[in-house]
C-alpha atoms as a PDB file:
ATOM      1  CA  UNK A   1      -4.235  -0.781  -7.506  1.00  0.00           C
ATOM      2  CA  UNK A   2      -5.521  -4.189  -7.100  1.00  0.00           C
ATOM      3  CA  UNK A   3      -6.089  -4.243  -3.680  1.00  0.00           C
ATOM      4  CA  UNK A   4      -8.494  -1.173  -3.796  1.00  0.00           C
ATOM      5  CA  UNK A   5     -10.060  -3.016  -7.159  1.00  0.00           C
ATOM      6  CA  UNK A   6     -10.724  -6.164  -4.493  1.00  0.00           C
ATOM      7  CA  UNK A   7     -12.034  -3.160  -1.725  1.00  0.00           C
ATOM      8  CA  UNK A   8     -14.662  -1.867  -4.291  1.00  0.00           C
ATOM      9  CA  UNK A   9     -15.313  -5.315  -5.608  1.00  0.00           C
ATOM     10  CA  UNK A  10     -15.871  -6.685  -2.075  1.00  0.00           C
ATOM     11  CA  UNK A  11     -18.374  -3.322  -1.268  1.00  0.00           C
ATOM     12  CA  UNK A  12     -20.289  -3.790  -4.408  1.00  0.00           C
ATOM     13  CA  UNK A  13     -21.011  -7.396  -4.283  1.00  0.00           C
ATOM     14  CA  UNK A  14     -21.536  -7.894  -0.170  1.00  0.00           C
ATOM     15  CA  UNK A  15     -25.118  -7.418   0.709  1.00  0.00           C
ATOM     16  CA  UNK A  16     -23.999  -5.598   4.110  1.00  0.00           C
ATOM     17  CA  UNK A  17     -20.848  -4.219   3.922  1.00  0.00           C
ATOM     18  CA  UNK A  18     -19.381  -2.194   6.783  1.00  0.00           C
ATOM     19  CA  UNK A  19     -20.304   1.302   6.950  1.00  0.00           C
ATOM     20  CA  UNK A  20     -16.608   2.031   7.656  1.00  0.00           C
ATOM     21  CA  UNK A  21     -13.065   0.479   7.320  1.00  0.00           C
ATOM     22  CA  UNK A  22      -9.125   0.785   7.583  1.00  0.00           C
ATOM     23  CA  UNK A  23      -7.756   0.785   4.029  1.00  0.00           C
ATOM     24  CA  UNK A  24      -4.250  -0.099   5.550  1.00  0.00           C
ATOM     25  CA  UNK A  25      -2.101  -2.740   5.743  1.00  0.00           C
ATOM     26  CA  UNK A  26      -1.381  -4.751   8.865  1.00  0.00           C
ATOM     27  CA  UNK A  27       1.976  -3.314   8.807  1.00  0.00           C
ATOM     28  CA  UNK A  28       2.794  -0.047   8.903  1.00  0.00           C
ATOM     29  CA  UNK A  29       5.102   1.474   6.414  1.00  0.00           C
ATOM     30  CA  UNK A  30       7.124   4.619   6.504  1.00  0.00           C
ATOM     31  CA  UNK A  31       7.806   6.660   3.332  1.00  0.00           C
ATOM     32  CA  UNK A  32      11.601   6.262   3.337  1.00  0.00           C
ATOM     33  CA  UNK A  33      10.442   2.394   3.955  1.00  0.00           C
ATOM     34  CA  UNK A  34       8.380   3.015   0.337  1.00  0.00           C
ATOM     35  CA  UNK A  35      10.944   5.038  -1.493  1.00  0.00           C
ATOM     36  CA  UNK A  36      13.458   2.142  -0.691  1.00  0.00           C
ATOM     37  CA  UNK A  37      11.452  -0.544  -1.905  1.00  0.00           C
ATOM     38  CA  UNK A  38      11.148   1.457  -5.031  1.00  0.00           C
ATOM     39  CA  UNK A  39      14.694   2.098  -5.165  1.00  0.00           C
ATOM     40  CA  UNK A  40      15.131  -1.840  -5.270  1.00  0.00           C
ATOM     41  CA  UNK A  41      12.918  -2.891  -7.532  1.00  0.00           C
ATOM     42  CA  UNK A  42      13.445  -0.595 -10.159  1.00  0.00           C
ATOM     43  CA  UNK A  43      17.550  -0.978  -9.586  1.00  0.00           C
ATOM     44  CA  UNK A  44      17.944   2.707  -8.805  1.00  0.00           C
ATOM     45  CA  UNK A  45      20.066   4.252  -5.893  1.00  0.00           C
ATOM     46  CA  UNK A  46      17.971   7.730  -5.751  1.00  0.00           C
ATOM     47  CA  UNK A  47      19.014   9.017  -2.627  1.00  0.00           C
ATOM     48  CA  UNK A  48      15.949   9.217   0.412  1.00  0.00           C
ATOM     49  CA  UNK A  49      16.800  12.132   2.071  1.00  0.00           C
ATOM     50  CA  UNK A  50      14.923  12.342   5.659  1.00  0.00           C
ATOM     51  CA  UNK A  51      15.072  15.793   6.557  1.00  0.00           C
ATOM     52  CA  UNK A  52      13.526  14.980  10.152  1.00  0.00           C
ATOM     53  CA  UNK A  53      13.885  11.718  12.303  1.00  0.00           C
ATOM     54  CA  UNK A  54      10.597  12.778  13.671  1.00  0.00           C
ATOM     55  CA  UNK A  55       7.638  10.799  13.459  1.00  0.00           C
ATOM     56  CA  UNK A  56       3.999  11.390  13.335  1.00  0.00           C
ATOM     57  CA  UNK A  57       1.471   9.571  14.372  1.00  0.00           C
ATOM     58  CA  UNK A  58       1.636   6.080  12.763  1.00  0.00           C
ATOM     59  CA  UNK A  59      -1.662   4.522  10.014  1.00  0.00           C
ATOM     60  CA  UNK A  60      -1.830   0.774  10.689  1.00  0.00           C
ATOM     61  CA  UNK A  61      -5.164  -0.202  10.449  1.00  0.00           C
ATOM     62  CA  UNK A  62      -6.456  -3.668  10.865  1.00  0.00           C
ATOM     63  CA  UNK A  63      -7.097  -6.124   8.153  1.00  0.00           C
ATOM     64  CA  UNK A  64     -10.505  -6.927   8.968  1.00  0.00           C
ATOM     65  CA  UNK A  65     -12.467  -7.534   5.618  1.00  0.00           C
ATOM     66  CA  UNK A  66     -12.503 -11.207   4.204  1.00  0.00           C
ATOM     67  CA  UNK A  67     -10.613 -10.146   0.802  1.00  0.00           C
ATOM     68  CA  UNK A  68      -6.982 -11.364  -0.080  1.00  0.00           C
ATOM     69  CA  UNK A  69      -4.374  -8.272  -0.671  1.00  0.00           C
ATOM     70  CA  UNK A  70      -2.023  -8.501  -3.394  1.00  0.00           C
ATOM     71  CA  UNK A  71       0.347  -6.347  -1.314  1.00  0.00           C
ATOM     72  CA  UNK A  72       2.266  -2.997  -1.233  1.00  0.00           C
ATOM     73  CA  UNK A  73       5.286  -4.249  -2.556  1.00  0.00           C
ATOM     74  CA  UNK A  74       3.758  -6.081  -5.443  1.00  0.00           C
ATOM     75  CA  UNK A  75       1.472  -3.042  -6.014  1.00  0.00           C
ATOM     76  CA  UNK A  76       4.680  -0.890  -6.672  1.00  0.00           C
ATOM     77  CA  UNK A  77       6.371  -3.431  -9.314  1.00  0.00           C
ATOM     78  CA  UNK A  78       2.882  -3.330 -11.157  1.00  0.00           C
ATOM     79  CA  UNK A  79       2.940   0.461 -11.050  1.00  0.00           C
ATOM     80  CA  UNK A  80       6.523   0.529 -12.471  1.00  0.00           C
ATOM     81  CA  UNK A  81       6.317  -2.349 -14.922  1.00  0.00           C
ATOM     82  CA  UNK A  82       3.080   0.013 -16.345  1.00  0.00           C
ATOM     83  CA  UNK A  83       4.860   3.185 -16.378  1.00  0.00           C
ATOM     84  CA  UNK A  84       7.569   1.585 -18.180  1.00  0.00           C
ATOM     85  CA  UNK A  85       5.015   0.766 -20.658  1.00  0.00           C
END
């Protein structure tokens, strides 16, 4: 959640933002990648079942805009820790 609070801050307060921009990450992540990391960080072993080794077609963007990410992984410990309550 942070990094899209630093996307809208950086659109609100630049006088000529792009019109257009990746919201990814430089690297791209799968979903079994994801589930994983949320596995690990909140100690659980919750199976990822991958029902096809099939791929589409990847979303890695480029990280062009001059605002610092706080990062997937630290992104899902924030949305755990506040679901925990």
């Amino acid at each position: 959640m942070k990094d899209l609070i630093s996307l809208i801050e950086y659109y609100i307060n630049e006088e000529m933002p792009p019109k257009e921009t990746n919201c990814s990450y430089e690297r791209a992540f799968t979903l079994s990648e994801i589930a994983n990391t949320i596995n690990i960080i909140a100690n659980k072993n919750v199976p990822v079942i991958i029902k096809s080794t099939q791929t589409g077609d990847p979303y890695a963007g480029t990280h062009n805009l001059p605002i610092k990410t706080y990062g997937l992984e630290n992104g899902i410990k924030d949305t755990l820790s506040n679901l925990k309550g």
